[in-house]
PDB file of N, CA and C in Angstrom:
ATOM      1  N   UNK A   1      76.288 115.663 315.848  1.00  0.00           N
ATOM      2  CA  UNK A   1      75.834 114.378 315.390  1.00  0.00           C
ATOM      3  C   UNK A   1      76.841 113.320 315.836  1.00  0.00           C
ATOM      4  N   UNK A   2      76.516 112.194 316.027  1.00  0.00           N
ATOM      5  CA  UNK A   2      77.063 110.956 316.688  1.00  0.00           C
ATOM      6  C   UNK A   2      76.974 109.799 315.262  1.00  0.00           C
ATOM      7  N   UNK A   3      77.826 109.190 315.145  1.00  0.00           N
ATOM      8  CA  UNK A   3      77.968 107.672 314.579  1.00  0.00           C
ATOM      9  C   UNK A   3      78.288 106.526 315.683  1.00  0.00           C
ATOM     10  N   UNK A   4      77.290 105.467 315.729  1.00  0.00           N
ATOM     11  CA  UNK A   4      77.570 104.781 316.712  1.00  0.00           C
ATOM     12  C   UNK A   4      77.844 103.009 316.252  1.00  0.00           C
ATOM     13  N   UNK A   5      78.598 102.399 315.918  1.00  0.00           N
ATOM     14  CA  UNK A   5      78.453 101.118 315.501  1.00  0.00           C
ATOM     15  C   UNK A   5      77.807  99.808 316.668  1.00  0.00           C
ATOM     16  N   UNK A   6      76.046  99.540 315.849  1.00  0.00           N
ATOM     17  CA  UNK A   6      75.590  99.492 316.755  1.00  0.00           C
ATOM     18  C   UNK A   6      75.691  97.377 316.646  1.00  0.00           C
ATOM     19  N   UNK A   7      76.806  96.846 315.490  1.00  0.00           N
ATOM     20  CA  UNK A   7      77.230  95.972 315.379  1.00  0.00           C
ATOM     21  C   UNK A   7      77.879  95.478 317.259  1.00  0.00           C
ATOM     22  N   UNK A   8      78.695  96.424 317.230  1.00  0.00           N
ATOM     23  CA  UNK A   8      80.333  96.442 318.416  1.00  0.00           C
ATOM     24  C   UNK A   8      79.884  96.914 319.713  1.00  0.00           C
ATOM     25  N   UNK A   9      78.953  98.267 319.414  1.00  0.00           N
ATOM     26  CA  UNK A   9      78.367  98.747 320.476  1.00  0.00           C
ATOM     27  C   UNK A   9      79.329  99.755 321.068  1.00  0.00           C
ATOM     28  N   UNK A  10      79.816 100.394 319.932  1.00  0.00           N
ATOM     29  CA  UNK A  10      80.926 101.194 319.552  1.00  0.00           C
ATOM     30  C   UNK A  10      80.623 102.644 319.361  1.00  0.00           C
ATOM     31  N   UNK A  11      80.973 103.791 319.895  1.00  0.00           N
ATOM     32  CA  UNK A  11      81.137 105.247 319.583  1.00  0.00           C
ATOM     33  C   UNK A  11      82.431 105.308 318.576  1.00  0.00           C
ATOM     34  N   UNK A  12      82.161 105.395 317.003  1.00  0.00           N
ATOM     35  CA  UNK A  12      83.224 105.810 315.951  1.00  0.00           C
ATOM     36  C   UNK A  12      82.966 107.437 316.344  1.00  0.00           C
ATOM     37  N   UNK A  13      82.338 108.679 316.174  1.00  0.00           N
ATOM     38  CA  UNK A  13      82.423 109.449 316.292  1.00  0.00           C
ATOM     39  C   UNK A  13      81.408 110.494 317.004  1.00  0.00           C
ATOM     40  N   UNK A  14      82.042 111.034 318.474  1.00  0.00           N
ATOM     41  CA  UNK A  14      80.473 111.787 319.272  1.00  0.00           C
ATOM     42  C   UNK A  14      80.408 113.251 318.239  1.00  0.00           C
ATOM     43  N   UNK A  15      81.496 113.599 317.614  1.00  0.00           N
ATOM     44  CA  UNK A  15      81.495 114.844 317.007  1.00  0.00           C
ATOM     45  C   UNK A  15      81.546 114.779 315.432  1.00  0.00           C
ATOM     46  N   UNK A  16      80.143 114.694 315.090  1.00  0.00           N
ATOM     47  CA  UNK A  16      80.302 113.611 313.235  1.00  0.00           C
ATOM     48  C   UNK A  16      79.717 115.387 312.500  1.00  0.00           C
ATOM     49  N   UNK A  17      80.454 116.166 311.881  1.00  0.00           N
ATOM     50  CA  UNK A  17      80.188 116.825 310.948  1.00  0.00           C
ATOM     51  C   UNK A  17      79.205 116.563 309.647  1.00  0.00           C
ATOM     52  N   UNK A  18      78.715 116.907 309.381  1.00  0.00           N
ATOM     53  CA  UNK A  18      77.889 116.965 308.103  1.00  0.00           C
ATOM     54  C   UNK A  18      78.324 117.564 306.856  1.00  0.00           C
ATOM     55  N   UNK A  19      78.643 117.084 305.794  1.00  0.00           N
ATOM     56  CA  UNK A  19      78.916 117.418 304.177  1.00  0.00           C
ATOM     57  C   UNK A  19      77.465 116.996 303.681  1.00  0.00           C
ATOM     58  N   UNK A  20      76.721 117.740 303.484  1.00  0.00           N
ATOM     59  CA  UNK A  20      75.426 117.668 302.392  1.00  0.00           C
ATOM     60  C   UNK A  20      75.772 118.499 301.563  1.00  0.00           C
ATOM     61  N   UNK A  21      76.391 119.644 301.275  1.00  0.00           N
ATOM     62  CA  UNK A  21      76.115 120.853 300.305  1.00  0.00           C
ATOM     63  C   UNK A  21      77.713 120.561 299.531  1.00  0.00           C
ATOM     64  N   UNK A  22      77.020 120.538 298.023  1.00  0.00           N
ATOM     65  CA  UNK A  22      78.688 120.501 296.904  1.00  0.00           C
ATOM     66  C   UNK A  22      79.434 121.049 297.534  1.00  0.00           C
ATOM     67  N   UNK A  23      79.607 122.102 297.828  1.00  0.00           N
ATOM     68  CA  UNK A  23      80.862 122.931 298.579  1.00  0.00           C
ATOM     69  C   UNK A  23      81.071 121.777 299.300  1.00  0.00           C
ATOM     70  N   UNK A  24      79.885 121.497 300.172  1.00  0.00           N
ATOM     71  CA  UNK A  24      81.024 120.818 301.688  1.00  0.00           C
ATOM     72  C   UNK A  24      81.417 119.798 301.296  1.00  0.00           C
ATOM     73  N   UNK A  25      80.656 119.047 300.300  1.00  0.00           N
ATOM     74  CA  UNK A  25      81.173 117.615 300.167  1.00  0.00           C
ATOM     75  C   UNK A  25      82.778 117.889 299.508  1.00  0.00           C
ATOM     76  N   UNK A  26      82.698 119.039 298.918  1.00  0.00           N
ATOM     77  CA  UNK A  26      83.729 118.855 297.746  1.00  0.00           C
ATOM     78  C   UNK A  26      85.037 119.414 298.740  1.00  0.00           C
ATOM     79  N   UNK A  27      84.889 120.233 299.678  1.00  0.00           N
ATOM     80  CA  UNK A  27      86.153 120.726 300.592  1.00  0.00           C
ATOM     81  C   UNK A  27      86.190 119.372 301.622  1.00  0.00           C
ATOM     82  N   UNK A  28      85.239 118.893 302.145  1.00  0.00           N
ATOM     83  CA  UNK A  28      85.776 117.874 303.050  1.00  0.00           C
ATOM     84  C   UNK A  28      86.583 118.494 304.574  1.00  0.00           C
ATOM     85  N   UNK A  29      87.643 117.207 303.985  1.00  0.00           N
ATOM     86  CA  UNK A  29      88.743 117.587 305.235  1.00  0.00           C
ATOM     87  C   UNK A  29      89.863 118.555 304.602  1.00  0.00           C
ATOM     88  N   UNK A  30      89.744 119.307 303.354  1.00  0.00           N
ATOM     89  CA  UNK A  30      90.881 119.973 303.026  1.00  0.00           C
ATOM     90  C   UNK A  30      90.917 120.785 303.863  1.00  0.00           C
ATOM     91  N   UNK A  31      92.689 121.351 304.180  1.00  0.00           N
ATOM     92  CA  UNK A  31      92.540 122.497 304.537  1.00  0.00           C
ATOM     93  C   UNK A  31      92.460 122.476 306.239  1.00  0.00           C
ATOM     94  N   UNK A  32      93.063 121.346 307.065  1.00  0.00           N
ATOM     95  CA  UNK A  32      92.676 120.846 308.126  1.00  0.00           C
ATOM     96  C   UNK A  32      94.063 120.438 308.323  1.00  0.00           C
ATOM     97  N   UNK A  33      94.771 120.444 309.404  1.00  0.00           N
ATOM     98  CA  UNK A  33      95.818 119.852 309.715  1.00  0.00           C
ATOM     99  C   UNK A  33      95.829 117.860 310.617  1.00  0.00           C
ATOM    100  N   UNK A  34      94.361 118.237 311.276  1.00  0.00           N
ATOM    101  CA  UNK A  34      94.741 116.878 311.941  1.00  0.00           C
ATOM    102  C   UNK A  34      92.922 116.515 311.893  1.00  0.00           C
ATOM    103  N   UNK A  35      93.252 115.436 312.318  1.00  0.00           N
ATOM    104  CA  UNK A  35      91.561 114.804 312.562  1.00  0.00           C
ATOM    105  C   UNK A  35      91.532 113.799 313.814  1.00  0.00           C
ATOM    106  N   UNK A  36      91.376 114.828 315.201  1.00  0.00           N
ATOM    107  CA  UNK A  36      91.282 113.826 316.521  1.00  0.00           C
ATOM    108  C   UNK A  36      89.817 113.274 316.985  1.00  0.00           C
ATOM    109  N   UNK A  37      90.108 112.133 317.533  1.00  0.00           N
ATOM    110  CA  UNK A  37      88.964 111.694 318.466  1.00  0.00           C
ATOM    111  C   UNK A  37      88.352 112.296 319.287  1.00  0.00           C
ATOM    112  N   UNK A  38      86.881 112.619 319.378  1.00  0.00           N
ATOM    113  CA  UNK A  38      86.081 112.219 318.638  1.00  0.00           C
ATOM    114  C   UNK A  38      85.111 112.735 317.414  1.00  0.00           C
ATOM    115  N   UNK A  39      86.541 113.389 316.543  1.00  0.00           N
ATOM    116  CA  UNK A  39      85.898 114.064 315.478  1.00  0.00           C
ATOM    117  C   UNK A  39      85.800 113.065 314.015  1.00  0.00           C
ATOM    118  N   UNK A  40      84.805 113.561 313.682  1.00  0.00           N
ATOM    119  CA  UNK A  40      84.556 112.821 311.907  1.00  0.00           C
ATOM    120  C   UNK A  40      83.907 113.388 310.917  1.00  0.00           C
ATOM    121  N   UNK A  41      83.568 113.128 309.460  1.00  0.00           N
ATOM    122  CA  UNK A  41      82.932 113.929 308.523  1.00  0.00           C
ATOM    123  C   UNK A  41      81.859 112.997 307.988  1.00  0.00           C
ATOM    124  N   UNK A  42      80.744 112.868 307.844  1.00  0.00           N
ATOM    125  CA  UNK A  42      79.357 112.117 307.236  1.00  0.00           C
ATOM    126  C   UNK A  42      79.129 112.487 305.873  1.00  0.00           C
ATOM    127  N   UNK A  43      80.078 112.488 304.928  1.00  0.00           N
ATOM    128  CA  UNK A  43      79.483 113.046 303.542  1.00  0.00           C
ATOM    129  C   UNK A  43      78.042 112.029 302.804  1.00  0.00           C
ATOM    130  N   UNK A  44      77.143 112.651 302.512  1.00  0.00           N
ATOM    131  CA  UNK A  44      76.156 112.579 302.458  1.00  0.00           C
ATOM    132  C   UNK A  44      76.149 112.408 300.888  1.00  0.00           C
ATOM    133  N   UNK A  45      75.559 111.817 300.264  1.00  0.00           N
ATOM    134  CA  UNK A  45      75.024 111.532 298.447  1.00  0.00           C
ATOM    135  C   UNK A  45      76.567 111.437 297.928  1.00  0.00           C
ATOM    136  N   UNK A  46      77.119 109.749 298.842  1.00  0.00           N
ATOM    137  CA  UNK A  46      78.649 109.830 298.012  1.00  0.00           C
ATOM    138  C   UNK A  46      79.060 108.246 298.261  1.00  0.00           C
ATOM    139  N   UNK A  47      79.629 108.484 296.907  1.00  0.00           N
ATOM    140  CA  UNK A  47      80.441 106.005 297.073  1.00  0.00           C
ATOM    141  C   UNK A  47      81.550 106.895 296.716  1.00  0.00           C
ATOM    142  N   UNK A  48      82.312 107.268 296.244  1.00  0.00           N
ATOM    143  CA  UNK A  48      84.251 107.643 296.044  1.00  0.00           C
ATOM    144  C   UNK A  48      84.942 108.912 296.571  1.00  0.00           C
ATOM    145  N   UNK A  49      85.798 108.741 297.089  1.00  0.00           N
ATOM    146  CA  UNK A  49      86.684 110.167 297.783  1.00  0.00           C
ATOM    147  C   UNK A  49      87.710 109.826 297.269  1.00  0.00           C
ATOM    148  N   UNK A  50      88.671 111.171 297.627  1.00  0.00           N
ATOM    149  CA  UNK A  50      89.957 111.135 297.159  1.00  0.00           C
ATOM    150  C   UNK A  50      90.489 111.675 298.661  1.00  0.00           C
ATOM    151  N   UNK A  51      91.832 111.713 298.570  1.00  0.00           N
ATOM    152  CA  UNK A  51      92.720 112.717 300.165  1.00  0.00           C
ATOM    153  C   UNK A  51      93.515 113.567 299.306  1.00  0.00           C
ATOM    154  N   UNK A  52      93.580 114.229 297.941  1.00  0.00           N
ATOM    155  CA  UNK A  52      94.370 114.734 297.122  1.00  0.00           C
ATOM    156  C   UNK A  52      94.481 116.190 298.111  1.00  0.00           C
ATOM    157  N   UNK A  53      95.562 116.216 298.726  1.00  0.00           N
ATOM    158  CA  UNK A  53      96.392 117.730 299.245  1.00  0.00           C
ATOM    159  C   UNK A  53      95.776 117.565 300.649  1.00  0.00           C
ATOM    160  N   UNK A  54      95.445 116.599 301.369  1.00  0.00           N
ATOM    161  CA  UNK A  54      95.105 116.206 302.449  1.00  0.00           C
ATOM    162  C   UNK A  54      96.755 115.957 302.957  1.00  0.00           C
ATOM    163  N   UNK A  55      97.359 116.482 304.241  1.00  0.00           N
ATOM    164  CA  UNK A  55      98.059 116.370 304.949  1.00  0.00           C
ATOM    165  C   UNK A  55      98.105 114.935 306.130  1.00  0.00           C
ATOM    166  N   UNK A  56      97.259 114.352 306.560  1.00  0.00           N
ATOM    167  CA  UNK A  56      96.823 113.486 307.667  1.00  0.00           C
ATOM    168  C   UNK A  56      96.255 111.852 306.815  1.00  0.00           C
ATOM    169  N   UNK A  57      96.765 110.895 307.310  1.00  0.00           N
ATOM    170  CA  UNK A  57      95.731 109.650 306.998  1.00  0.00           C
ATOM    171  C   UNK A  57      94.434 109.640 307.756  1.00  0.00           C
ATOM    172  N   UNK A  58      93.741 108.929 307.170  1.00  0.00           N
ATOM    173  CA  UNK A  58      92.317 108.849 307.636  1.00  0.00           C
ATOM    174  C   UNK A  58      91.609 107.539 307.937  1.00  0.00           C
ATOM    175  N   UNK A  59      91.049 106.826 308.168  1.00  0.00           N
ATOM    176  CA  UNK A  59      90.250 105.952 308.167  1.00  0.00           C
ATOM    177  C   UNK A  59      88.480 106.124 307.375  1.00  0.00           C
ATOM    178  N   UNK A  60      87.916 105.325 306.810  1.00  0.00           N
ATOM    179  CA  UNK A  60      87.015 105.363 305.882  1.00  0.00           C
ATOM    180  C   UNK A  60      85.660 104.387 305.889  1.00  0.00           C
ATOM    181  N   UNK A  61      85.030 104.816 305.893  1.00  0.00           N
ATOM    182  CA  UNK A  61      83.883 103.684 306.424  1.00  0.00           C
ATOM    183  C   UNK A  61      82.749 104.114 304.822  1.00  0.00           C
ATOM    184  N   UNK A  62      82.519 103.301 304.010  1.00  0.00           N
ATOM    185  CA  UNK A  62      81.415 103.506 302.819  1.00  0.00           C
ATOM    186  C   UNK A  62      79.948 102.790 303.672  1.00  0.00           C
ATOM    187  N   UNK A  63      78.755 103.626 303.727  1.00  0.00           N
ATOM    188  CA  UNK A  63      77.716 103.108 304.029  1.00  0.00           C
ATOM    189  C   UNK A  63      76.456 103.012 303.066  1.00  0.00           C
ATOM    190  N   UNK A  64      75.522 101.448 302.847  1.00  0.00           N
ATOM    191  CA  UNK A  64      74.594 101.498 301.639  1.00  0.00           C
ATOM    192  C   UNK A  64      74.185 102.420 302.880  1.00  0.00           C
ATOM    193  N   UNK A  65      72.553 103.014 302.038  1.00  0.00           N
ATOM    194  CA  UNK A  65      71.350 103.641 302.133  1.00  0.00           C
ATOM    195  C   UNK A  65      70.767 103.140 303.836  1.00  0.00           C
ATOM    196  N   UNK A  66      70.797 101.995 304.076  1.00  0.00           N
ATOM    197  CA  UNK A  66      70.625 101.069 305.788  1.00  0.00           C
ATOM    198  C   UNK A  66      71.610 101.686 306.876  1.00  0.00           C
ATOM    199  N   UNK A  67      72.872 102.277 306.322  1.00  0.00           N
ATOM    200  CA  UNK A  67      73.669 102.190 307.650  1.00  0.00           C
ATOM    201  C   UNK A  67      74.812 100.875 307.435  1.00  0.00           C
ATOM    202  N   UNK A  68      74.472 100.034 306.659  1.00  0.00           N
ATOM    203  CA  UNK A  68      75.562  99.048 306.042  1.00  0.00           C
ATOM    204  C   UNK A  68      76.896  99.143 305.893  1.00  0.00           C
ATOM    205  N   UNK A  69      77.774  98.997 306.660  1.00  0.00           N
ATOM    206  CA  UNK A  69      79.118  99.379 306.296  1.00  0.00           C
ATOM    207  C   UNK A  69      79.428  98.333 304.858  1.00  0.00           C
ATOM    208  N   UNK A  70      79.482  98.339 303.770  1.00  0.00           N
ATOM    209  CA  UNK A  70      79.581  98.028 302.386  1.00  0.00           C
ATOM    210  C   UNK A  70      81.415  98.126 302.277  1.00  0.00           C
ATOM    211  N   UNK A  71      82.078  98.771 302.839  1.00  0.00           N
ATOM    212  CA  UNK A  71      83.724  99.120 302.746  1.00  0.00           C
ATOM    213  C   UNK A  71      84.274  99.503 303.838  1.00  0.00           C
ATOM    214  N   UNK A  72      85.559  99.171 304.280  1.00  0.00           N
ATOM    215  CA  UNK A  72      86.095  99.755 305.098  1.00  0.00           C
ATOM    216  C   UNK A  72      87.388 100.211 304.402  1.00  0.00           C
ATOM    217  N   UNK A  73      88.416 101.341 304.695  1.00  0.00           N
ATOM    218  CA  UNK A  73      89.714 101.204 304.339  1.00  0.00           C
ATOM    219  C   UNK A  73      89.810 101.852 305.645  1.00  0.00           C
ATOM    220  N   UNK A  74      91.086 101.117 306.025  1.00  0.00           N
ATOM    221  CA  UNK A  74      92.019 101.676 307.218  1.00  0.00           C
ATOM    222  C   UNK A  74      93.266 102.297 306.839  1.00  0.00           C
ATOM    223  N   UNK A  75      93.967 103.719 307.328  1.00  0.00           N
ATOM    224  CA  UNK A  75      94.884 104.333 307.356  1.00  0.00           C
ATOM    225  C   UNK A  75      94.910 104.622 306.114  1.00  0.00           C
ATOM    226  N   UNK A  76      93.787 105.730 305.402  1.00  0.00           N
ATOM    227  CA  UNK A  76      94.221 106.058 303.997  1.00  0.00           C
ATOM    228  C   UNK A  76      94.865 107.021 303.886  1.00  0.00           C
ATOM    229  N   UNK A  77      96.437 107.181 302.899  1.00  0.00           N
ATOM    230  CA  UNK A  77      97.558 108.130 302.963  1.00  0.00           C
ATOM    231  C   UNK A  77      96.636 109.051 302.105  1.00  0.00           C
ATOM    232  N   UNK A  78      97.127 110.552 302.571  1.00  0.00           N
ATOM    233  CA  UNK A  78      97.388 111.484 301.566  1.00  0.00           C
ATOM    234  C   UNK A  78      97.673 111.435 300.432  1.00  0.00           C
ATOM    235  N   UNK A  79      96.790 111.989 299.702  1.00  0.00           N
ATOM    236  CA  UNK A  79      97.312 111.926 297.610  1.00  0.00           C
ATOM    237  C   UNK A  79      96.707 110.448 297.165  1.00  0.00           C
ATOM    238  N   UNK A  80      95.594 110.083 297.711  1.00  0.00           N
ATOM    239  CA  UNK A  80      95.109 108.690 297.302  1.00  0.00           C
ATOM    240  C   UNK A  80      93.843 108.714 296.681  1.00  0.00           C
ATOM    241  N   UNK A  81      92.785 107.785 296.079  1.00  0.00           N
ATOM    242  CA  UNK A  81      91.570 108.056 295.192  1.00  0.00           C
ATOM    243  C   UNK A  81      91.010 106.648 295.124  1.00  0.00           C
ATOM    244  N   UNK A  82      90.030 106.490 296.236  1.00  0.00           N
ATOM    245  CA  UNK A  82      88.872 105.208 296.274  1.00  0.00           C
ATOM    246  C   UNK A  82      88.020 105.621 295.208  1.00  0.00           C
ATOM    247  N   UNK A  83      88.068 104.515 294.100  1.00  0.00           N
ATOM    248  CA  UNK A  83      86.690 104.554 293.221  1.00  0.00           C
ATOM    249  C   UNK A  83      85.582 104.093 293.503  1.00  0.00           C
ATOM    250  N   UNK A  84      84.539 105.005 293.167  1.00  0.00           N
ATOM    251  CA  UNK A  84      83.041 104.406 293.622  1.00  0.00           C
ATOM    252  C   UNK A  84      83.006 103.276 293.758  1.00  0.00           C
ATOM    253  N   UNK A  85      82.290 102.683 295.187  1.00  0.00           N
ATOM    254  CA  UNK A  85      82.280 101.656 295.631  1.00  0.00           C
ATOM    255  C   UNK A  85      80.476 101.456 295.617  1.00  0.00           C
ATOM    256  N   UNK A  86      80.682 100.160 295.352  1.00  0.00           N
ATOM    257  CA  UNK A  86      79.117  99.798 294.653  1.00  0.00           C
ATOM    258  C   UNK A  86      78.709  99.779 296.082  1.00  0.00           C
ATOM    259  N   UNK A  87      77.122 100.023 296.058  1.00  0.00           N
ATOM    260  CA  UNK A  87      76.243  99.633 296.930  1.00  0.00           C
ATOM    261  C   UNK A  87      76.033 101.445 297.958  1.00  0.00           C
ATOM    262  N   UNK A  88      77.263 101.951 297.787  1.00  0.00           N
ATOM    263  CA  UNK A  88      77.386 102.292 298.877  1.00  0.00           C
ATOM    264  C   UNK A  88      76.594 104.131 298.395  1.00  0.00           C
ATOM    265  N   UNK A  89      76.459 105.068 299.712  1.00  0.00           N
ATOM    266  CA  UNK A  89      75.607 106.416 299.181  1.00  0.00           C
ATOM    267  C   UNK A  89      75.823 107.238 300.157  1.00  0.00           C
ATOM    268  N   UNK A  90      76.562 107.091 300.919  1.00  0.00           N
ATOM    269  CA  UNK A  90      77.689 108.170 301.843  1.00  0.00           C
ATOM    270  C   UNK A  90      78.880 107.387 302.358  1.00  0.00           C
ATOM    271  N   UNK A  91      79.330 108.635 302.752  1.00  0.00           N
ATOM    272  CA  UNK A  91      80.858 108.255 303.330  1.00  0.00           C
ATOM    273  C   UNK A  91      81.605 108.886 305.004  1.00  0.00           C
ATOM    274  N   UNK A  92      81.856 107.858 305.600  1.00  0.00           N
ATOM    275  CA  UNK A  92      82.353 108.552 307.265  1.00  0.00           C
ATOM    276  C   UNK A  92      83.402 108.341 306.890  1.00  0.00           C
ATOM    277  N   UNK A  93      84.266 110.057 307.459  1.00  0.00           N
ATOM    278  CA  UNK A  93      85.336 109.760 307.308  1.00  0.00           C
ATOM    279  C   UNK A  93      85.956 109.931 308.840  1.00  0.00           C
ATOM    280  N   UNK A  94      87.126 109.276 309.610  1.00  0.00           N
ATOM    281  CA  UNK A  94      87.436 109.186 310.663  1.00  0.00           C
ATOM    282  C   UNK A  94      88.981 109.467 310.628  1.00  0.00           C
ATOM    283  N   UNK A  95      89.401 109.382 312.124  1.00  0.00           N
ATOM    284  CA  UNK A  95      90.290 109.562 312.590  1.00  0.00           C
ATOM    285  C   UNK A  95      91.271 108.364 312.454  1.00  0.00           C
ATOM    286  N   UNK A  96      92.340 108.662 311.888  1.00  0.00           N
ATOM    287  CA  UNK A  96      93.055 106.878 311.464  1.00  0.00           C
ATOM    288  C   UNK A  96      93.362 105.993 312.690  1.00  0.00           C
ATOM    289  N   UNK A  97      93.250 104.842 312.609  1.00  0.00           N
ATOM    290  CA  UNK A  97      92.953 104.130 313.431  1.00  0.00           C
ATOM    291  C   UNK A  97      91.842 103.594 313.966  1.00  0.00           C
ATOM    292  N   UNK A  98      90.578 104.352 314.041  1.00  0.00           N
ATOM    293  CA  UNK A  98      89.432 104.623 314.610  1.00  0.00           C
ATOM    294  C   UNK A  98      88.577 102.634 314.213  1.00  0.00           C
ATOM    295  N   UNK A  99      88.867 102.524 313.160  1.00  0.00           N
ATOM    296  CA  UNK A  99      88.198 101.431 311.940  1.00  0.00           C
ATOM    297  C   UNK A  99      88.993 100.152 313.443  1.00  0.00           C
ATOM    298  N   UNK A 100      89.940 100.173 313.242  1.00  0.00           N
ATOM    299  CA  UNK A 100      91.211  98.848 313.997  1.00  0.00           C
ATOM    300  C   UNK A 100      90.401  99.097 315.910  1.00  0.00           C
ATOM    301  N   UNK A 101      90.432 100.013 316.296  1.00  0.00           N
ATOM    302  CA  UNK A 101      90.436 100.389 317.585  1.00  0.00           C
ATOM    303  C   UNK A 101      88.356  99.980 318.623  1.00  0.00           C
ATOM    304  N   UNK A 102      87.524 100.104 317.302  1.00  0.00           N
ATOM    305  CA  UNK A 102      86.606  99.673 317.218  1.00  0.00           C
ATOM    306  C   UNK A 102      85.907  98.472 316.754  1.00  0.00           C
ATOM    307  N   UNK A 103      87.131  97.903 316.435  1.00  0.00           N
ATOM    308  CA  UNK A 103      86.432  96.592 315.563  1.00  0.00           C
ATOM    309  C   UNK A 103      85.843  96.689 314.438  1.00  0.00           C
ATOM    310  N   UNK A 104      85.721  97.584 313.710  1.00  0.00           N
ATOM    311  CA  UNK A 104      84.238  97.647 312.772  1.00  0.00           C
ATOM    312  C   UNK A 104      84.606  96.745 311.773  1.00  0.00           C
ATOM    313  N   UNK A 105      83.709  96.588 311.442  1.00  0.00           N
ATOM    314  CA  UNK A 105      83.894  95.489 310.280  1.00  0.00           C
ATOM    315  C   UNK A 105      83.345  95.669 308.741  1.00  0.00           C
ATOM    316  N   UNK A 106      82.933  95.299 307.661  1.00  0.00           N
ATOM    317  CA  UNK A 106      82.362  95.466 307.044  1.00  0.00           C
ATOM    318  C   UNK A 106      80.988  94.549 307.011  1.00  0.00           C
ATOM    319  N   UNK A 107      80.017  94.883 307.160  1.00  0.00           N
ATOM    320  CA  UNK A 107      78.815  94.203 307.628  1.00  0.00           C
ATOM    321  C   UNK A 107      77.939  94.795 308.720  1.00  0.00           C
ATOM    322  N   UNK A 108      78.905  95.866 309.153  1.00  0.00           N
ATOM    323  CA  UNK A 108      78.352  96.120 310.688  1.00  0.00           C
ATOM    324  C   UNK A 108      77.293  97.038 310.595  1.00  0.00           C
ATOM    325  N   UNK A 109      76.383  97.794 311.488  1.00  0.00           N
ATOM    326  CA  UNK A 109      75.394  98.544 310.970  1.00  0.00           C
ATOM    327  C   UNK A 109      75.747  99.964 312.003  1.00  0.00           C
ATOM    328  N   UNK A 110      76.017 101.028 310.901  1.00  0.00           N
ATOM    329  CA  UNK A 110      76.400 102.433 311.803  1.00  0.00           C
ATOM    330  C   UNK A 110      74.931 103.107 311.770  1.00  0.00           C
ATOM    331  N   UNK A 111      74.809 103.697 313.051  1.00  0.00           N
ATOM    332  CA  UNK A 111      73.738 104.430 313.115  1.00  0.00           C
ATOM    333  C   UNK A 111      74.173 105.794 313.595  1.00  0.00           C
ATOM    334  N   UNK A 112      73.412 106.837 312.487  1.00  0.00           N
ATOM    335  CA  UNK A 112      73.653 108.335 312.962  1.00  0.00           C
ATOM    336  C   UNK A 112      72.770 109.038 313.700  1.00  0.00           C
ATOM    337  N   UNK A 113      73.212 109.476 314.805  1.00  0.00           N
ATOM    338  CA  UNK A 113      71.974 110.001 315.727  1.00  0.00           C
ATOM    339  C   UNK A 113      72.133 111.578 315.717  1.00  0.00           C
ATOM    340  N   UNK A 114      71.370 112.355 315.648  1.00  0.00           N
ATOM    341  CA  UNK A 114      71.474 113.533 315.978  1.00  0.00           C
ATOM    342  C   UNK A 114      71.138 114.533 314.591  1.00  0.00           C
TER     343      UNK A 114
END
């Protein structure tokens, strides 16, 4: 699966993983040492994450129900906890930097293909 910000006209991720199932949503990126370009995670039926025992920063994109980027956080440390963010009903998670290097913005519209 692909995330493409079709705001920028931007590839955030050609290799976008899928979290639909409690397990997956709930393991994530644990348990992972690094997160390179062009890899990412699409958690699916979600507004708040945490990086609790996450080794790596991340970059964070909250999307409403449209594809709406509703939040951005850039370079989120290890051992940290975004509270549900209104509007929003999944979550991309990226490679840090990825948010700065693409422009994205909050407003922009990500589309998942695949």
């Amino acid at each position: 699966m692909k995330a493409y910000n079709t705001t920028r006209g931007a590839c955030l991720a050609s290799d976008l993983e899928v979290a639909d199932s409690l397990w997956s949503r709930v393991v994530g990126l644990l348990g992972r040492t690094h997160l390179h370009v062009p890899k990412g995670l699409w958690i699916r039926r979600c507004n708040s994450i945490h990086t609790l025992g996450m080794l790596f920063p991340i970059d964070v994109l909250f999307l409403d129900g449209k594809g709406r980027v509703v939040k951005s956080v850039e370079n989120l440390r290890p051992f940290r906890l975004i509270l549900p963010v209104r509007l929003a009903s999944s979550v991309i998670e990226l490679p840090a930097h990825t948010i700065r290097q693409t422009q994205t913005r909050e407003g922009d519209v990500v589309e998942l293909i695949g």
